[in-house]
Protein backbone atom coordinates (compact mmCIF):
# COMPACT_ATOMS: atom_id res chain seq x y z
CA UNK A 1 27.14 3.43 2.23
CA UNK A 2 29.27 6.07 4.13
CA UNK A 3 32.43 5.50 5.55
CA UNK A 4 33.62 6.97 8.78
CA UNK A 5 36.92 6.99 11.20
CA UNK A 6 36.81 6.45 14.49
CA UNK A 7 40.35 6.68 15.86
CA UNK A 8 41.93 3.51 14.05
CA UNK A 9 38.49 1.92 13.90
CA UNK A 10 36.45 2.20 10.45
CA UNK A 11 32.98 1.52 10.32
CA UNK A 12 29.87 1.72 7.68
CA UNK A 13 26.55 3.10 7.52
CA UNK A 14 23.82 2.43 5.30
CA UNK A 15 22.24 5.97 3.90
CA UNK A 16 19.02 6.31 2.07
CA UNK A 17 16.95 3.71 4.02
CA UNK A 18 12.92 4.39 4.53
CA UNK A 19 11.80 4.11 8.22
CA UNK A 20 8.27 4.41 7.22
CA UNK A 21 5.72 1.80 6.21
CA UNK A 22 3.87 2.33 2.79
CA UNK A 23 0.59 1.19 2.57
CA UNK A 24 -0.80 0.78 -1.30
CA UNK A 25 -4.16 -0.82 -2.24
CA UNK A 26 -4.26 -2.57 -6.04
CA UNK A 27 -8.25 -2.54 -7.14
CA UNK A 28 -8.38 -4.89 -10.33
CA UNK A 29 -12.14 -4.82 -12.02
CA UNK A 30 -13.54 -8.00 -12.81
CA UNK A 31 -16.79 -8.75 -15.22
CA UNK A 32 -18.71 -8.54 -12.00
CA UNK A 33 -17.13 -5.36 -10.46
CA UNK A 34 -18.95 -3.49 -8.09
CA UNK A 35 -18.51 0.11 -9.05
CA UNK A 36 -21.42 1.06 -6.81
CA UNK A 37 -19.48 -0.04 -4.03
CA UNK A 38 -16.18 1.43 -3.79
CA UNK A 39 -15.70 4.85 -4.15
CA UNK A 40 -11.77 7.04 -4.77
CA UNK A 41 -10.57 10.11 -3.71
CA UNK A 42 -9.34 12.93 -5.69
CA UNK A 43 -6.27 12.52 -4.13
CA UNK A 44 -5.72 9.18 -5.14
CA UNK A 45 -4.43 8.20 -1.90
CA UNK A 46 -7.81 7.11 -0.01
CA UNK A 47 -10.49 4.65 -0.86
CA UNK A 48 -14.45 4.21 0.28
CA UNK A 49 -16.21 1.37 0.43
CA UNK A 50 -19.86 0.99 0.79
CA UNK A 51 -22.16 -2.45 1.34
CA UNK A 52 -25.34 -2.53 1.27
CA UNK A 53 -27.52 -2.96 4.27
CA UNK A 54 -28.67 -7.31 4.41
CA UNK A 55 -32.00 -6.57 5.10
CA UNK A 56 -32.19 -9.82 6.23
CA UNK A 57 -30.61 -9.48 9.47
CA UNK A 58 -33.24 -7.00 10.58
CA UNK A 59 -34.02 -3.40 11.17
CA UNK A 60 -31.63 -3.21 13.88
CA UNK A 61 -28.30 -4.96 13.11
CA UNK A 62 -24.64 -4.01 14.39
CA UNK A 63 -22.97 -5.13 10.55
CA UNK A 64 -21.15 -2.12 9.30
CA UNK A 65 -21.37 -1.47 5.79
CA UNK A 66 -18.94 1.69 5.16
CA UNK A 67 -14.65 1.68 5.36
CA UNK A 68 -12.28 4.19 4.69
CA UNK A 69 -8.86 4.04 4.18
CA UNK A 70 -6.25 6.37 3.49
CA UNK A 71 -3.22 5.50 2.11
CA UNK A 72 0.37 6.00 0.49
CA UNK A 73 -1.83 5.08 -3.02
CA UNK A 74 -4.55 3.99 -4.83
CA UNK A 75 -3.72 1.37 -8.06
CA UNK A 76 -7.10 1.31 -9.90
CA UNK A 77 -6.61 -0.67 -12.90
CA UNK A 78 -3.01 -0.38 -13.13
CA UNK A 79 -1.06 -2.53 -15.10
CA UNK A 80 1.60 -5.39 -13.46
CA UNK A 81 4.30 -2.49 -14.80
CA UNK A 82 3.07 0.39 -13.34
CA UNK A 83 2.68 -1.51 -9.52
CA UNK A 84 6.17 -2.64 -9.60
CA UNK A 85 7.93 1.18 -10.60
CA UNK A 86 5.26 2.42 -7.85
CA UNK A 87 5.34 -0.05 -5.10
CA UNK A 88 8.15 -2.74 -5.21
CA UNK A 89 11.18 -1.79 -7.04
CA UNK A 90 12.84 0.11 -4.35
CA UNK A 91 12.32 -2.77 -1.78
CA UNK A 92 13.75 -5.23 -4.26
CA UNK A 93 16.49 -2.67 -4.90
CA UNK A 94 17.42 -2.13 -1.30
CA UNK A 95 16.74 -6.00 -0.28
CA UNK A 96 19.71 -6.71 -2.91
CA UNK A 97 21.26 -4.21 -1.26
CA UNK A 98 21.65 -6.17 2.37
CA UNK A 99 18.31 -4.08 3.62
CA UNK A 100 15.21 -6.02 5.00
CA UNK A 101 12.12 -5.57 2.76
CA UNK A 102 8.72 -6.75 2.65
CA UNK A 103 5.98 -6.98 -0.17
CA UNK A 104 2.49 -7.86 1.24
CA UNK A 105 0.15 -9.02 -2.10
């Protein structure tokens, strides 16, 4: 916090708050992963995802089958640790610290 005078008056502001929204997607493989579905970036900040065609539903369908999404990061396989240090710990820090904060799982 930083203190300043106005006059007689004193009055606080909070410094190092974010004004942006993150946005971080957490893939965990299972034993029936489908690793010929979803695709990463180099960049490790986007994400592809591919399904395949239901053949069922005819030669002509509206269903779309490919997303992509780019992001603030990419958690592939990353350990309960690792998400915390990378995604939550400054929102818990800064919630304790009278600021509004907001974890989405």
């Amino acid at each position: 916090m930083k203190r300043h005078k106005n006059g007689n008056k004193q009055y606080f502001t909070r410094m190092g708050t974010r004004k942006k929204v993150h946005a971080f997607v957490r893939v965990k493989p299972t034993d029936d992963f489908a690793h010929e579905m979803i695709r990463y970036g180099d960049d490790k900040r986007s994400i592809d995802i591919h399904l395949k065609k239901d053949i069922r539903r005819g030669v002509v369908n509206n269903q779309q089958i490919d997303w992509s999404f780019k992001l603030d990061g990419v958690l592939h396989d990353a350990s309960q640790d690792l998400v915390y240090e990378t995604v939550a710990k400054d929102v818990v820090s800064q919630a304790l610290n009278g600021y509004n904060g907001n974890l989405i799982n």
